[in-house]
Protein backbone atom coordinates (compact mmCIF):
# COMPACT_ATOMS: atom_id res chain seq x y z
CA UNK A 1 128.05 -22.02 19.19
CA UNK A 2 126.16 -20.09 22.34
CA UNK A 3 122.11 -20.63 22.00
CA UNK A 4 120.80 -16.64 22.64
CA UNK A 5 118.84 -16.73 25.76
CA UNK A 6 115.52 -16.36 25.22
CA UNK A 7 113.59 -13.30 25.99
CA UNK A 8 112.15 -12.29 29.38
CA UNK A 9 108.74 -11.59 29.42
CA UNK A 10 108.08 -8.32 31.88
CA UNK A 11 104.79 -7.41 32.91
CA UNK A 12 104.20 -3.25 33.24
CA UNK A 13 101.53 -1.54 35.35
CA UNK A 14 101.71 1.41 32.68
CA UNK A 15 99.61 3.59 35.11
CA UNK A 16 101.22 4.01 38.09
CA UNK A 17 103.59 7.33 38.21
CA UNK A 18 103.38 10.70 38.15
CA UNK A 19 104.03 10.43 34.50
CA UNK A 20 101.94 7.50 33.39
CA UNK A 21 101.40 6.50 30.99
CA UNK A 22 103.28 8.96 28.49
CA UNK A 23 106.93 8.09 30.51
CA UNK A 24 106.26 4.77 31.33
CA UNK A 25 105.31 4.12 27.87
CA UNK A 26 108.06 5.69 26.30
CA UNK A 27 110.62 4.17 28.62
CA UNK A 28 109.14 0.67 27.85
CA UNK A 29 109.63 1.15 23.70
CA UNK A 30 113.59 2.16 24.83
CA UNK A 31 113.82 -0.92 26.64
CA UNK A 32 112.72 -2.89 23.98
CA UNK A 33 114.48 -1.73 21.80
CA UNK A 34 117.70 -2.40 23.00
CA UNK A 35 116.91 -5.38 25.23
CA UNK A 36 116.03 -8.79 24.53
CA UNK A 37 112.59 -8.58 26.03
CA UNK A 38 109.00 -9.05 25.47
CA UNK A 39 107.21 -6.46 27.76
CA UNK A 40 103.71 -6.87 28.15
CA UNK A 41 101.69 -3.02 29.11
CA UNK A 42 99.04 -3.07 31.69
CA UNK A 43 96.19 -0.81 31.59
CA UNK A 44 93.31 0.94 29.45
CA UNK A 45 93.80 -0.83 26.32
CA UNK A 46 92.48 2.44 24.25
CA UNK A 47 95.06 5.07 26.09
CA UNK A 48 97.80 2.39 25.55
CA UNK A 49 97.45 1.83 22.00
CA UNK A 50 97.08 5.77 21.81
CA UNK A 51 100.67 6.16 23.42
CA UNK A 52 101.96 3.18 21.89
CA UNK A 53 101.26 4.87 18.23
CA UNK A 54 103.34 8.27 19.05
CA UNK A 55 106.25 5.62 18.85
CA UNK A 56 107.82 3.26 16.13
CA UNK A 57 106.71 0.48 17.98
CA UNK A 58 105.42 -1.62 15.29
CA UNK A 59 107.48 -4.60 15.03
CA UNK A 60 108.76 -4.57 19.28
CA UNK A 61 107.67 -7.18 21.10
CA UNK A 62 105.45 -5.19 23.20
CA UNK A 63 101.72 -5.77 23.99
CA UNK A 64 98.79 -4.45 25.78
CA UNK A 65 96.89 -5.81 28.07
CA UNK A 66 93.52 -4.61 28.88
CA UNK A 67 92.50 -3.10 32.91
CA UNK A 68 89.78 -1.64 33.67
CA UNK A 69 90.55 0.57 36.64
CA UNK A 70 93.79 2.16 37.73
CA UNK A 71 94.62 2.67 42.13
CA UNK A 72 95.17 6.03 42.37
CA UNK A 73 97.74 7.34 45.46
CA UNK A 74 94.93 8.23 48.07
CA UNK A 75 93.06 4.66 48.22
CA UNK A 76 93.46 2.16 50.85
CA UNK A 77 96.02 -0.33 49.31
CA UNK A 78 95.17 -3.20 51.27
CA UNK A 79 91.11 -2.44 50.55
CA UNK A 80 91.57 -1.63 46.41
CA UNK A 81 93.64 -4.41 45.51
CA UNK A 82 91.00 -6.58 46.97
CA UNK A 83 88.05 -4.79 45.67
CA UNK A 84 89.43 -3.89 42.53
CA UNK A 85 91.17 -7.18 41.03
CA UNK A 86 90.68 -5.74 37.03
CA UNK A 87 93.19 -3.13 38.42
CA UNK A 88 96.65 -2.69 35.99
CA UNK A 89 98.67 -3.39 39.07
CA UNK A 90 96.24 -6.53 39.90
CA UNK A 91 96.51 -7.60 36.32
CA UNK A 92 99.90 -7.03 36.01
CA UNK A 93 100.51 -8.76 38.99
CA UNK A 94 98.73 -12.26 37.81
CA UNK A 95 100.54 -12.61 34.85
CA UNK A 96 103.58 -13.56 37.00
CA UNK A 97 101.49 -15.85 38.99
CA UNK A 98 100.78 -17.42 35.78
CA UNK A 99 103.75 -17.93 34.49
CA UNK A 100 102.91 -15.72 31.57
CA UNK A 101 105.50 -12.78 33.01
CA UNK A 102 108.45 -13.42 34.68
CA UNK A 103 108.72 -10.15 36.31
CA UNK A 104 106.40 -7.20 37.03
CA UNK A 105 107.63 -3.49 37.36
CA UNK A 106 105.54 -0.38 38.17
CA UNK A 107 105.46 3.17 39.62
CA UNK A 108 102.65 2.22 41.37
CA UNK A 109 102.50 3.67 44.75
CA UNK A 110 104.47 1.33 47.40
CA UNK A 111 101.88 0.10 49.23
CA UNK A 112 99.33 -1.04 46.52
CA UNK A 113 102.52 -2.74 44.85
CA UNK A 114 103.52 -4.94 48.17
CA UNK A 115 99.85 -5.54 48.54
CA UNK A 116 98.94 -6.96 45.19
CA UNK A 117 102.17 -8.63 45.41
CA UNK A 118 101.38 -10.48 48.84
CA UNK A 119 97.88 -11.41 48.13
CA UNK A 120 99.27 -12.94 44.36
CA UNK A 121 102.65 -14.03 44.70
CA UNK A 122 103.21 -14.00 48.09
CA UNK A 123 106.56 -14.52 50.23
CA UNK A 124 109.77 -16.77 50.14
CA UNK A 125 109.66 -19.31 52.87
CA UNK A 126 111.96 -17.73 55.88
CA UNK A 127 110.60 -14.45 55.19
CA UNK A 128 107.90 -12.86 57.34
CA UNK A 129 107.37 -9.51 55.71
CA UNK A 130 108.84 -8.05 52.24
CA UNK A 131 112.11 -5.93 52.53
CA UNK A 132 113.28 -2.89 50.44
CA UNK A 133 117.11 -1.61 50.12
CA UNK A 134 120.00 -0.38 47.73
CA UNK A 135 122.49 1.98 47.45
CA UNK A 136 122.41 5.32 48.92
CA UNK A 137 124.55 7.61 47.50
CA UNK A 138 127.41 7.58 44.81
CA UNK A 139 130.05 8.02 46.93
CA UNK A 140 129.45 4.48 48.37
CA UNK A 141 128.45 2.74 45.29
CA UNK A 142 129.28 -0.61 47.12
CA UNK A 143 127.25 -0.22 49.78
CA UNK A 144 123.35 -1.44 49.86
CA UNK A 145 121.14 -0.75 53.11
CA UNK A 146 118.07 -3.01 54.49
CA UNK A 147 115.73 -3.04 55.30
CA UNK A 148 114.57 0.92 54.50
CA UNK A 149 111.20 1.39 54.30
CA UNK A 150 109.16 -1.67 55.18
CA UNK A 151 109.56 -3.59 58.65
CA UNK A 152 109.66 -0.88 61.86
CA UNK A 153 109.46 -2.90 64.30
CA UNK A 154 111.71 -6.09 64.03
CA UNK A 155 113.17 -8.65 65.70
CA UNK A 156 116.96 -10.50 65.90
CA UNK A 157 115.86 -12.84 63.28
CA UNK A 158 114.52 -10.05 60.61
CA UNK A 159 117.54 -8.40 60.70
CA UNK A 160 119.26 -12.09 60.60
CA UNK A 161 117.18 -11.92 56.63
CA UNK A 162 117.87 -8.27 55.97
CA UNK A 163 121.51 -9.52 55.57
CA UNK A 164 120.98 -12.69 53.74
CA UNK A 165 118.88 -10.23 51.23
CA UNK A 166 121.80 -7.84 51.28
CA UNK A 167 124.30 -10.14 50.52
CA UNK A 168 121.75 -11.86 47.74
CA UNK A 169 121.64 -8.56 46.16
CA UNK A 170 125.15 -7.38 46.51
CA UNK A 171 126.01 -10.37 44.16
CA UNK A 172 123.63 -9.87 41.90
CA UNK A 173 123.60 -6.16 41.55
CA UNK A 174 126.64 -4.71 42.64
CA UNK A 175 129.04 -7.66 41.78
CA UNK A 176 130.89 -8.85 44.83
CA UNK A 177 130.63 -12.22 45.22
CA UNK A 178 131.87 -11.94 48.86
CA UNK A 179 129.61 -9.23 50.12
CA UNK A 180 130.77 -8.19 53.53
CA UNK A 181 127.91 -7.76 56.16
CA UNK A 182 127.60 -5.26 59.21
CA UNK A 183 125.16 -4.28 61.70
CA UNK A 184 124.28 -0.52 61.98
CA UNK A 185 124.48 0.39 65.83
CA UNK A 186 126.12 3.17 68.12
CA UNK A 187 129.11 1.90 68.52
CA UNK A 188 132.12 -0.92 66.92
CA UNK A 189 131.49 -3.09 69.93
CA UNK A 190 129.75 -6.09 69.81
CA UNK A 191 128.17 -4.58 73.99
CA UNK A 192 127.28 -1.60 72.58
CA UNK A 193 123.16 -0.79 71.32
CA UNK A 194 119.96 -1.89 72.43
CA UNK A 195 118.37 -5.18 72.79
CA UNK A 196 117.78 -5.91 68.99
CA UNK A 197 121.19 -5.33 67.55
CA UNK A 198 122.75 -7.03 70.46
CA UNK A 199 120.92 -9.99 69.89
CA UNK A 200 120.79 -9.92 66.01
CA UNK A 201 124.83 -9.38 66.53
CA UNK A 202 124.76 -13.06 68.04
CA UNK A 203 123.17 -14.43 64.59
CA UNK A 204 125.27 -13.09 62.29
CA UNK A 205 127.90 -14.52 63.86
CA UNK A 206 127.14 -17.91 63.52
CA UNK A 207 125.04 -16.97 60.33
CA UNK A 208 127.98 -17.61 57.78
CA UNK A 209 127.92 -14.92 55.98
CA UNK A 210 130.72 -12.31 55.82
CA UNK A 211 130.07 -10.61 59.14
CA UNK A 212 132.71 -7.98 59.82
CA UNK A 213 130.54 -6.45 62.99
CA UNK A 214 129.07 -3.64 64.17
CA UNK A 215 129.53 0.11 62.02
CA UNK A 216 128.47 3.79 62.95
CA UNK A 217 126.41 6.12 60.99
CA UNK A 218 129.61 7.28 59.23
CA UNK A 219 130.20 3.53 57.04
CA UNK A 220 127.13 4.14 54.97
CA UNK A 221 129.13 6.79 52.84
CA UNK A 222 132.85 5.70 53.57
CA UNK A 223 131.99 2.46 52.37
CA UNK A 224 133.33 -0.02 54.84
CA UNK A 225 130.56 -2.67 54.34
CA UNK A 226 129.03 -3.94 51.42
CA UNK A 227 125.63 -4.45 53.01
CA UNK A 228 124.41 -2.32 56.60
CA UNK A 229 121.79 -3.93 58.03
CA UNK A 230 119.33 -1.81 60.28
CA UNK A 231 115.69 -1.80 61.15
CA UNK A 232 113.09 0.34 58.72
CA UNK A 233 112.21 2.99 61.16
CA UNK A 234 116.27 3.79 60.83
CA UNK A 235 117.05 2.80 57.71
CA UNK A 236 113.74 5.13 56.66
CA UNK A 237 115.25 8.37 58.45
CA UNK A 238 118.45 7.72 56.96
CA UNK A 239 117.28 7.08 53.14
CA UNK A 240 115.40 10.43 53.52
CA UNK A 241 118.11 12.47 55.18
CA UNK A 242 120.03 11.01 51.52
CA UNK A 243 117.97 11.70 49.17
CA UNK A 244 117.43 14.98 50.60
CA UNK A 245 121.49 15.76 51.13
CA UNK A 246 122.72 16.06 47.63
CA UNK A 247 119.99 18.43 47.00
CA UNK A 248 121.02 20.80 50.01
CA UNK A 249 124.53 20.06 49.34
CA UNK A 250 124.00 21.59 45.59
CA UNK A 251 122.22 24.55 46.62
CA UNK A 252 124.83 25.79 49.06
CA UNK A 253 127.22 25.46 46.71
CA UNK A 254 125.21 27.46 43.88
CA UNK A 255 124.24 29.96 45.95
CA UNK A 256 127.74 30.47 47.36
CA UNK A 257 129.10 30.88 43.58
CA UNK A 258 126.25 33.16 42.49
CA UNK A 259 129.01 36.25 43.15
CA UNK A 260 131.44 34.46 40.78
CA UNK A 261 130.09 34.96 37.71
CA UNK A 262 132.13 32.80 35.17
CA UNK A 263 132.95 30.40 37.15
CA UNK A 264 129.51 29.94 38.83
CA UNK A 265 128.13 29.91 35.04
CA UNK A 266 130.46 27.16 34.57
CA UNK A 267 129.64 25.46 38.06
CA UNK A 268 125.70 25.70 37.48
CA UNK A 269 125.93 24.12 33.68
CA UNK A 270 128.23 21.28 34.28
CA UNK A 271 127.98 20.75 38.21
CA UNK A 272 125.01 20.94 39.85
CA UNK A 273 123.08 18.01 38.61
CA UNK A 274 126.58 15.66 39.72
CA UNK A 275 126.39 17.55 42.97
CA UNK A 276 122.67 16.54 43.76
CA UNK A 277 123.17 13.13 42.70
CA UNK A 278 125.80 11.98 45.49
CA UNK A 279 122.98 11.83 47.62
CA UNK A 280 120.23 10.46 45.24
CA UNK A 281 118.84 6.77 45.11
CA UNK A 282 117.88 8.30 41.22
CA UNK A 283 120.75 6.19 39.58
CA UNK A 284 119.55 3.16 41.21
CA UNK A 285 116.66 3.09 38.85
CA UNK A 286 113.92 1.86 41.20
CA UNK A 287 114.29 -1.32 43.31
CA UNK A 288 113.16 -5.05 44.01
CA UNK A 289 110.73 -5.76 46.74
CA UNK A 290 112.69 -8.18 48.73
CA UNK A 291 111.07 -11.54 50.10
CA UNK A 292 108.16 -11.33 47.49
CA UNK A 293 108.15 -15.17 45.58
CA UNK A 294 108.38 -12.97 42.59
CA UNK A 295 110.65 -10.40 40.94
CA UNK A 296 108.48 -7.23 41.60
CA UNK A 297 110.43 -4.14 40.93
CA UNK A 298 109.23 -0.53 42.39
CA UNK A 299 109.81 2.25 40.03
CA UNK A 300 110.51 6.21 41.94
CA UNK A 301 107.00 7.47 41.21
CA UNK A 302 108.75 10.69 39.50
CA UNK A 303 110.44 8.43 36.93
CA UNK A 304 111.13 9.66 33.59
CA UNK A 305 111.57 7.10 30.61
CA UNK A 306 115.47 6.57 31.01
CA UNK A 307 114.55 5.71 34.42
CA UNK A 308 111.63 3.25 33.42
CA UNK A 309 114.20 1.80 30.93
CA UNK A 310 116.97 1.19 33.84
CA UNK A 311 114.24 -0.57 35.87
CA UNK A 312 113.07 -2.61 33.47
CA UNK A 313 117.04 -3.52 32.64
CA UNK A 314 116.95 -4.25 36.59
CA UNK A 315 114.08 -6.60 36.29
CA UNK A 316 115.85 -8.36 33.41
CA UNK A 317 118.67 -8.65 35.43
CA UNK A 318 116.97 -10.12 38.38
CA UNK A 319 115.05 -12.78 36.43
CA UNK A 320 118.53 -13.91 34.21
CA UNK A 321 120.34 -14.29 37.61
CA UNK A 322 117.38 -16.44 38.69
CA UNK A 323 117.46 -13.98 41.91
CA UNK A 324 114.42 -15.44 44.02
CA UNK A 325 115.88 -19.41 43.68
CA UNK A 326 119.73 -18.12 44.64
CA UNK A 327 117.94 -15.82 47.75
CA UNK A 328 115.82 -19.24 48.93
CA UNK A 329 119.21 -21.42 48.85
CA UNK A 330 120.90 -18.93 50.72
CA UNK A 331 118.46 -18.68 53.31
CA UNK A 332 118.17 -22.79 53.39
CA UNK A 333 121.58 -22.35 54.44
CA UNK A 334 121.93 -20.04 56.81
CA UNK A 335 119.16 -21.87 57.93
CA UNK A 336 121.11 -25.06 58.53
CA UNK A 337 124.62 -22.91 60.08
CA UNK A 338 122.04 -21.29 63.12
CA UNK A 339 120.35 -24.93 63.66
CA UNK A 340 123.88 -26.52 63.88
């Protein structure tokens, strides 16, 4: 007879989001409820227990956790994590350092949440700087991107970790367990680029990963790589062009019906919110911040409970895969294939 696994403990900064805590707390009693989780809320105790009553949330395992200041958007990350360690996200934060969570997920604005994350958890050995990536749009849903918002200016070996993160989380998350790797550049031949991709193209070769070569702009939607690796200054201007396209893409469309009556009726009921999501990182439900000794998830700060729910789901995911012990192995042996 199978032993159930036990639970997984996730900490939640309840008040990061443009919805906290009314979303985030609603989200969290779906989770629990269909999950086998113990989720742990971070913030005013008072306005927690106040949200957690508007629910049948009497018998979940879900508790509160008391924090007596919230980071809003504007501050300095790097000076109100520091300043401010009662914050939810600071709490939230050292109850994975602990041991007490095994997993922390928030809507906290990115910067405080890589901050808090550094100065508590900080970073895998072989990683200089935390990473961020996933999948772009629907019509590649096999095909993650990194790094996309964090590292601008990188060199051959950064890229060299990008992949190994890729291919880490292309196992885990999208289920390939022979991820195929290429580099992002101008051109299919390994001459072609600048100084960084040519060089980076020289460790992945060697790296042992599946390294299939360079790909143009075009493979991120055609799919013909499981994991595009590019520097965060790129990959930045092309997750924003993305999220933006299905959007654009929608209202063309609806506009261009609007003199079809029946049919645009039809169009603009069943169609437009499938339309705007071929371009939307929405479905994703929030990602991992890469590199980080720690499963730290990053909720969209417009998320909406089935989104907090899918994150959450994502963080219970991570931790059950054991994500950050499989991600140091790999890198211990890629490690050993560019020393041979």
């Amino acid at each position: 007879m199978t032993e159930p696994k036990p639970r997984v403990s996730i900490a939640i900064d309840a008040m990061g989001g443009d919805y906290a805590p009314q979303e985030i707390v609603a989200g969290a009693v779906a989770a629990a409820q269909k999950n086998n989780l113990e989720l742990i809320l971070v913030g005013p105790l008072s306005t927690l227990e106040e949200e957690l009553a508007k629910h049948d949330a009497a018998q979940l395992p879900i508790r509160c956790v008391d924090a007596d200041f919230v980071i809003k958007e504007a501050e300095n990350p790097a000076l109100a994590v520091r300043r401010k360690p009662n914050s939810s996200i600071a709490i939230a934060t050292k109850l994975v350092k602990s041991g007490e969570a095994s997993a922390i997920v928030g809507a906290t604005a990115t910067g405080s949440l890589v901050t808090s994350a550094l100065q508590y958890l900080g970073t895998i050995p072989g990683v200089d700087r935390p990473v961020i990536g996933g999948v772009l749009s629907t019509l590649a849903p096999k095909t993650a991107i990194f790094d996309l918002g964090v590292n601008m200016d990188c060199k051959p070996h950064h890229l060299l970790t990008f992949a190994v993160i890729g291919t880490v989380y292309a196992r885990t998350f999208l289920g390939i367990p022979k991820p195929t790797v290429a580099l992002l550049n101008v051109g299919a031949e390994e001459s072609k680029g600048n100084r960084l991709v040519r060089e980076a193209y020289q460790l992945l070769k060697k790296s042992g990963l599946n390294f299939i070569g360079n790909v143009e702009g075009h493979a991120i939607l055609t799919g013909e790589a499981n994991v595009i690796v590019c520097d965060a200054f790129t990959g930045n201007c092309v997750f924003k062009l993305s999220e933006s396209g299905g959007q654009m893409v929608a209202k063309y469309f609806l506009e261009k019906i609007n003199k079809y009556p029946v049919i645009g009726h039809l169009i603009k009921r069943k169609g437009k919110k499938a339309v705007a999501s071929l371009a939307s990182p929405n479905s994703i439900g929030g990602g991992l911040i890469w590199g980080i000794d720690g499963v730290v998830l990053k909720m969209h700060g417009h998320s909406r409970a089935p989104a907090v729910v899918k994150s959450i789901e994502n963080a219970q995911r991570a931790v059950e895969s054991d994500v950050i012990n499989n991600l140091k192995a790999e890198l211990a042996k890629i490690q050993e294939h560019i020393n041979v």
